[in-house]
N, C-alpha and C. Protein backbone atom coordinates (compact mmCIF):
# COMPACT_ATOMS: atom_id res chain seq x y z
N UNK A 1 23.38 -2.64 -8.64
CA UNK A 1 22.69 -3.49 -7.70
C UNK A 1 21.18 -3.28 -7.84
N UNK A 2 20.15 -4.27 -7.99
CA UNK A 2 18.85 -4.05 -8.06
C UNK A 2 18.89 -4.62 -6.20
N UNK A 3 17.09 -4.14 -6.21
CA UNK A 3 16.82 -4.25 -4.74
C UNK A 3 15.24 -4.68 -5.17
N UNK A 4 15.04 -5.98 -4.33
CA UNK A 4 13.59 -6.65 -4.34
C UNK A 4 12.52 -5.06 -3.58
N UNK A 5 11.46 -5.26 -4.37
CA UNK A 5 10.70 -4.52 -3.64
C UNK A 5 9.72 -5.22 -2.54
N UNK A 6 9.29 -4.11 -1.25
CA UNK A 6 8.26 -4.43 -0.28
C UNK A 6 7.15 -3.24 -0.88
N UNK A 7 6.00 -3.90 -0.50
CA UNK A 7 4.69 -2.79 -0.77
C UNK A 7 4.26 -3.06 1.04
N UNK A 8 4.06 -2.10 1.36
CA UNK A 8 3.40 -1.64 2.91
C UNK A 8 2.40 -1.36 2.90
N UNK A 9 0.97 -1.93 2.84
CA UNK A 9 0.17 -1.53 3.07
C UNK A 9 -0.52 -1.20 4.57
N UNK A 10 -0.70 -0.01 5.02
CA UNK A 10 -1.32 0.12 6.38
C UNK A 10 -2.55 -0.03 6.71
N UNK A 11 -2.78 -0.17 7.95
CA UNK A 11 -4.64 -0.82 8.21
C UNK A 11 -5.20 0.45 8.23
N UNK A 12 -6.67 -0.11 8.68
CA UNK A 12 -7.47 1.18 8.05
C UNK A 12 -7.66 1.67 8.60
N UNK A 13 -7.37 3.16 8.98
CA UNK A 13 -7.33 4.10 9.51
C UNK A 13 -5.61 4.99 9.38
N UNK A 14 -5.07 4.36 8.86
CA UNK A 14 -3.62 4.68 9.10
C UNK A 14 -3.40 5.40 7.30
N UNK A 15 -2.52 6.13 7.51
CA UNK A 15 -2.15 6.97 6.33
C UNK A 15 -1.01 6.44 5.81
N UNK A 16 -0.80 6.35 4.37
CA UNK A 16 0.74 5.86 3.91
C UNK A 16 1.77 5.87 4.00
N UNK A 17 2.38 6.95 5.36
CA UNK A 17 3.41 7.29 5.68
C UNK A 17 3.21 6.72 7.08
N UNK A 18 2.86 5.90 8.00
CA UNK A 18 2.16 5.31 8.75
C UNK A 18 3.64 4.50 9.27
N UNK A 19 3.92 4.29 10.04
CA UNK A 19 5.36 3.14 10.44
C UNK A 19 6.27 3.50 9.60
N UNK A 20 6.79 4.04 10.07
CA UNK A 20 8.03 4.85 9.51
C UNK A 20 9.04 3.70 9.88
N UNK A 21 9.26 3.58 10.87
CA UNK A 21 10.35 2.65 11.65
C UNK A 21 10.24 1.39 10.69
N UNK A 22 8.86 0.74 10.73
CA UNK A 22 9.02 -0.33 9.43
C UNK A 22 9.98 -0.30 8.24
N UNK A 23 8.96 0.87 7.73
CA UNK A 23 9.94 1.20 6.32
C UNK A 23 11.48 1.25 6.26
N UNK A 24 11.86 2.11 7.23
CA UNK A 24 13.48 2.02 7.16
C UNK A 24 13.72 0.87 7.77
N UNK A 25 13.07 0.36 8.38
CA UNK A 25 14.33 -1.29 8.56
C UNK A 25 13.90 -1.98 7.65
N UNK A 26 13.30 -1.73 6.66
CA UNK A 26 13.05 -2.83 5.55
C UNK A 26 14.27 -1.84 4.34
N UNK A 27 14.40 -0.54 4.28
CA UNK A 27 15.02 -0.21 3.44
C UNK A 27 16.77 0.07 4.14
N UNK A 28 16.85 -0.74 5.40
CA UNK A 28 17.69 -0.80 5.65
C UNK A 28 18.21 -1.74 5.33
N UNK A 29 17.40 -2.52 5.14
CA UNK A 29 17.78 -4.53 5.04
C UNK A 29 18.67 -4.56 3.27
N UNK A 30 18.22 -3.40 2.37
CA UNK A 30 18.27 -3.70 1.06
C UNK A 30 17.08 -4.02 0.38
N UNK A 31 15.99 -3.10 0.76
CA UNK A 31 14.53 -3.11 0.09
C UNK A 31 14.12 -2.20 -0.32
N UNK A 32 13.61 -1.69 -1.96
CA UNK A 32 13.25 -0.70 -2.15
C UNK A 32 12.27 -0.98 -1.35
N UNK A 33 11.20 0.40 -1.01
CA UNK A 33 9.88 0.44 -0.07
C UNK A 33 8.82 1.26 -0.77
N UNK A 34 8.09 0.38 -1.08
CA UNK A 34 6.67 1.68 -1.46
C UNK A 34 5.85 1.45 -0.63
N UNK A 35 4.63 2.77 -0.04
CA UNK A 35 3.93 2.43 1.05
C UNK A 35 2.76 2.92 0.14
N UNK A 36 1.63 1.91 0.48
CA UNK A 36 0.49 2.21 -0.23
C UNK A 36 -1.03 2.25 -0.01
N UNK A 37 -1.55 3.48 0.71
CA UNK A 37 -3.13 2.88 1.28
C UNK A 37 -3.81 3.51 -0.27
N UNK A 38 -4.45 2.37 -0.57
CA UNK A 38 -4.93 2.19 -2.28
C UNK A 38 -5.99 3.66 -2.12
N UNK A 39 -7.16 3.31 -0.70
CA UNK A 39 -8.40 3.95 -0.74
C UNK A 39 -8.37 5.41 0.34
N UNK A 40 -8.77 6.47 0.26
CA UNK A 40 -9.25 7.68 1.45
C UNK A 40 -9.68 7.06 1.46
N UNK A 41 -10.60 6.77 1.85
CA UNK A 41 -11.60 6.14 2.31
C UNK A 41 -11.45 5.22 3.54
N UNK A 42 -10.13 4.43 3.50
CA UNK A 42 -9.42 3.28 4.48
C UNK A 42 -8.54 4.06 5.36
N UNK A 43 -7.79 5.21 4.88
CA UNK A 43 -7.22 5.94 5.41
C UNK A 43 -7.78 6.84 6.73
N UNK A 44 -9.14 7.23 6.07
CA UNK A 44 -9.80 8.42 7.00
C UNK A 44 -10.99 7.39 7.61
N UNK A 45 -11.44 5.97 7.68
CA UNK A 45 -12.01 5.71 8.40
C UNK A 45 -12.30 6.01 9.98
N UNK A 46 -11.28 6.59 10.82
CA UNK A 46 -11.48 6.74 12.20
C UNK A 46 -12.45 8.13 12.24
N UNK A 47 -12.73 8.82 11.41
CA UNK A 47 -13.22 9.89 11.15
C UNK A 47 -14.45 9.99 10.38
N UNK A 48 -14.85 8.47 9.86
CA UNK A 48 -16.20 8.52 9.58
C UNK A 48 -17.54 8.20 10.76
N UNK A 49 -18.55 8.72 9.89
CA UNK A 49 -19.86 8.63 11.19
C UNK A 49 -19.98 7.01 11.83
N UNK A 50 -19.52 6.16 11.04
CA UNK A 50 -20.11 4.81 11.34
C UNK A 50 -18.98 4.67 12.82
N UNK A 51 -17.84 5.02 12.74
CA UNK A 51 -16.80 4.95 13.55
C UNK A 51 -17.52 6.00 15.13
N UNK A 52 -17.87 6.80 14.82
CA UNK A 52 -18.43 7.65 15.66
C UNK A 52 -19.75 6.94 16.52
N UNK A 53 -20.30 6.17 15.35
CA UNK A 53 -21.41 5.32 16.16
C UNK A 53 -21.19 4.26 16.87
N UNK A 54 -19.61 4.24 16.55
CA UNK A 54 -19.32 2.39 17.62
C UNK A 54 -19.64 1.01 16.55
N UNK A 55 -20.31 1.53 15.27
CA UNK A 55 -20.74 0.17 14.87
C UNK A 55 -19.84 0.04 13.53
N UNK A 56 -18.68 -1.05 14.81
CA UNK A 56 -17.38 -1.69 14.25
C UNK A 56 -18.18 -2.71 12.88
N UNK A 57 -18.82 -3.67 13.28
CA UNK A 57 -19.97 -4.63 12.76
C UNK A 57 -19.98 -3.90 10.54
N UNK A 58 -20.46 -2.56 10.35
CA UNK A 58 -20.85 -2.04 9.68
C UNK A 58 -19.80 -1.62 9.05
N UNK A 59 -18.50 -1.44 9.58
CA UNK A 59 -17.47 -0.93 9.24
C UNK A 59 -16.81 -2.41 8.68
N UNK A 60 -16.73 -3.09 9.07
CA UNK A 60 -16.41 -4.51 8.55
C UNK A 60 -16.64 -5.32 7.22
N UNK A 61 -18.26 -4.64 7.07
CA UNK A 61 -18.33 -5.45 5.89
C UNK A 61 -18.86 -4.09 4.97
N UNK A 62 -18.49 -3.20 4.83
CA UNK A 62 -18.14 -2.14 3.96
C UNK A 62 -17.07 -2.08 3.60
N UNK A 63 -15.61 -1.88 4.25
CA UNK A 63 -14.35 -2.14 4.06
C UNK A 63 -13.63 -3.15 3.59
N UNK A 64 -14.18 -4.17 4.00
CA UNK A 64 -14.14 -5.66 3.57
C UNK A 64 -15.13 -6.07 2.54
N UNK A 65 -15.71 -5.30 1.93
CA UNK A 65 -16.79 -6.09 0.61
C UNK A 65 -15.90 -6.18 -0.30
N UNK A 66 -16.65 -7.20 -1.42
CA UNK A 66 -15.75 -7.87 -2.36
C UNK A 66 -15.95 -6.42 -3.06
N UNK A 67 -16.61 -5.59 -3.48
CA UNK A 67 -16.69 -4.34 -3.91
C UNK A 67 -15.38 -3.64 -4.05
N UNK A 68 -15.20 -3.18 -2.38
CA UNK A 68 -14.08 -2.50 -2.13
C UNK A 68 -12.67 -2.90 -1.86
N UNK A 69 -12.53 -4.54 -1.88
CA UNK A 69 -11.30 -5.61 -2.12
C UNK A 69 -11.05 -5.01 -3.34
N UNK A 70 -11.99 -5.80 -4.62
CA UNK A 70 -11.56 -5.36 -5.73
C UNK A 70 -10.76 -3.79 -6.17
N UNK A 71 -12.08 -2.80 -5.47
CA UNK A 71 -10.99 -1.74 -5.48
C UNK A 71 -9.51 -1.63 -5.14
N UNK A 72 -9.40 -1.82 -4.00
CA UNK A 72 -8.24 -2.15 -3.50
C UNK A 72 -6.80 -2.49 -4.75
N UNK A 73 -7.32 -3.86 -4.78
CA UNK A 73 -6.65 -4.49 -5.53
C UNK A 73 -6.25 -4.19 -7.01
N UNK A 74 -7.19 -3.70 -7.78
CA UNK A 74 -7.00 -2.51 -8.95
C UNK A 74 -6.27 -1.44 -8.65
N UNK A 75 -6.04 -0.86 -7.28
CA UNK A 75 -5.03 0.26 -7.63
C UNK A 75 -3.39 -0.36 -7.40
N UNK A 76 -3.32 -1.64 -6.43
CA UNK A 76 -2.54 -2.11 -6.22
C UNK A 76 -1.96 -2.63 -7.65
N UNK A 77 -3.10 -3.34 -8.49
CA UNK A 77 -2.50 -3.56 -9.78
C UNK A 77 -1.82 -2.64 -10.90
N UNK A 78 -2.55 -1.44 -10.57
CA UNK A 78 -2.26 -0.27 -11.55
C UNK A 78 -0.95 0.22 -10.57
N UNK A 79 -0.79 0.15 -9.73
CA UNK A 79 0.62 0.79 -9.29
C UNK A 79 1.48 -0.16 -9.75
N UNK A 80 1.72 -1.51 -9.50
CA UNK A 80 2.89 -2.22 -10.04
C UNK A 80 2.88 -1.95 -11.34
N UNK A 81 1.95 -1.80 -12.24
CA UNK A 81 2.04 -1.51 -13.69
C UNK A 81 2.60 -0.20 -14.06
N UNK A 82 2.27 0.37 -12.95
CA UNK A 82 3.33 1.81 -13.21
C UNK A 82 4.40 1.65 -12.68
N UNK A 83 5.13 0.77 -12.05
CA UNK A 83 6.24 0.94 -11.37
C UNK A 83 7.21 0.60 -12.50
N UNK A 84 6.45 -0.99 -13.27
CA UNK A 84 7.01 -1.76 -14.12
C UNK A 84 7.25 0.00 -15.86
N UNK A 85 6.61 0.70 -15.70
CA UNK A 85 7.06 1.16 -16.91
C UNK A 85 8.49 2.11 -16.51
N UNK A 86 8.21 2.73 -15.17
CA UNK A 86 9.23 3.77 -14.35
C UNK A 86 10.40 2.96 -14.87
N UNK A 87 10.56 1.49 -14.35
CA UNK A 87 11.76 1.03 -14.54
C UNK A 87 12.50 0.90 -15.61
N UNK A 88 11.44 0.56 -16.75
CA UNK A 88 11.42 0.25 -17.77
C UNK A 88 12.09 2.10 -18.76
N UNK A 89 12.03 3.32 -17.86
CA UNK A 89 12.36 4.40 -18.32
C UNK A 89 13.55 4.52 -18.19
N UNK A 90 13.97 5.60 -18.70
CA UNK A 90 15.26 6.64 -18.22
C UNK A 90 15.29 7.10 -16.57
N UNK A 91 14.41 6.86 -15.97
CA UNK A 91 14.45 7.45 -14.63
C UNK A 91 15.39 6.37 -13.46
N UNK A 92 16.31 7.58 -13.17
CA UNK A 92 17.71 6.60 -12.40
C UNK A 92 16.95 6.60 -10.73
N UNK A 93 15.67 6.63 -10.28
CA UNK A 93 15.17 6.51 -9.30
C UNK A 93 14.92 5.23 -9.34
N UNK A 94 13.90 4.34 -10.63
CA UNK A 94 13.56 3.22 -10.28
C UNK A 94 14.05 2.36 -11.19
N UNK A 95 15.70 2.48 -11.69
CA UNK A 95 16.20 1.67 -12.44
C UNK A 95 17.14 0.42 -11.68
N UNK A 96 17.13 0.56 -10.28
CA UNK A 96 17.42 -0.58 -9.76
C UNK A 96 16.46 -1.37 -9.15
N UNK A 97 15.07 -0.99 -8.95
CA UNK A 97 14.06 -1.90 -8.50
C UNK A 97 13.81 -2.98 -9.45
N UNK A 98 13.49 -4.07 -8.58
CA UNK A 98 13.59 -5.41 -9.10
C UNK A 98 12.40 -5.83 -8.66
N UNK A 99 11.80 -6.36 -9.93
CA UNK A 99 10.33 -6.52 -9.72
C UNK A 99 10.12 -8.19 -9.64
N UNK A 100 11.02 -8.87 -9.72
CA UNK A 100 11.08 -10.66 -9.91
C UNK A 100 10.31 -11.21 -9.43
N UNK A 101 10.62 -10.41 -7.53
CA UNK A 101 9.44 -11.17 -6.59
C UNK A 101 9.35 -9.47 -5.39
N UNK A 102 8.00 -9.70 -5.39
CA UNK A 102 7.29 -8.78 -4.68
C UNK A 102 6.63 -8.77 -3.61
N UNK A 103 7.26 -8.44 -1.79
CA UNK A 103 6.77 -8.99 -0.93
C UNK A 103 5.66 -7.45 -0.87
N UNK A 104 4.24 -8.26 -0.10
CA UNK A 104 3.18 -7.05 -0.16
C UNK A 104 2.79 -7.53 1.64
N UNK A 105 3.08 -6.92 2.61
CA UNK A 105 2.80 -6.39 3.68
C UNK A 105 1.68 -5.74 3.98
N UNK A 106 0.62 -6.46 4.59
CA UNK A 106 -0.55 -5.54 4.85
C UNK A 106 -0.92 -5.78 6.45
């Protein structure tokens, strides 16, 4: 049996293990689950100075620059490209993930 994958991405401030309860009812449904915050940086935001200063404003378009999208999105790319070789291995972990169609949750 293959199983469609979900990618979970959590908001920023939240760590990759972040909604647990999500994950298992999605890997309850018959979904492999990978959870993925691409950046520290997105992760540990509640803990930076700008957060400390209140100025949400600044935090917005730092996190949100096409800069740090792109980042984003490059590790997101480089992980499916690693997922795609895992499968592509001997490894009986990701030899039923099914990469056809890929729901991404953010």
């Amino acid at each position: 049996m293959r199983y469609p994958l979900v990618i979970y991405m959590p908001s920023l401030g939240e760590s990759s293990d972040a909604e647990a309860d999500i994950h298992n009812a999605w890997a309850k449904s018959g979904y492999a689950v990978l959870s993925l915050q691409p950046l520290e940086d997105d992760a540990n935001m509640w803990s930076s100075k700008a957060v400390r200063r209140g100025d949400f404003t600044f935090i917005r378009h730092e996190r949100y620059s096409s800069e740090v999208i792109s980042k984003r999105l490059n590790v997101l790319l480089n992980t499916i490209e690693h997922l795609k070789q895992r499968i592509g291995s001997d490894d009986p972990v990701f030899q039923h993930i099914d990469l056809s169609g890929i729901a991404i949750i953010v």
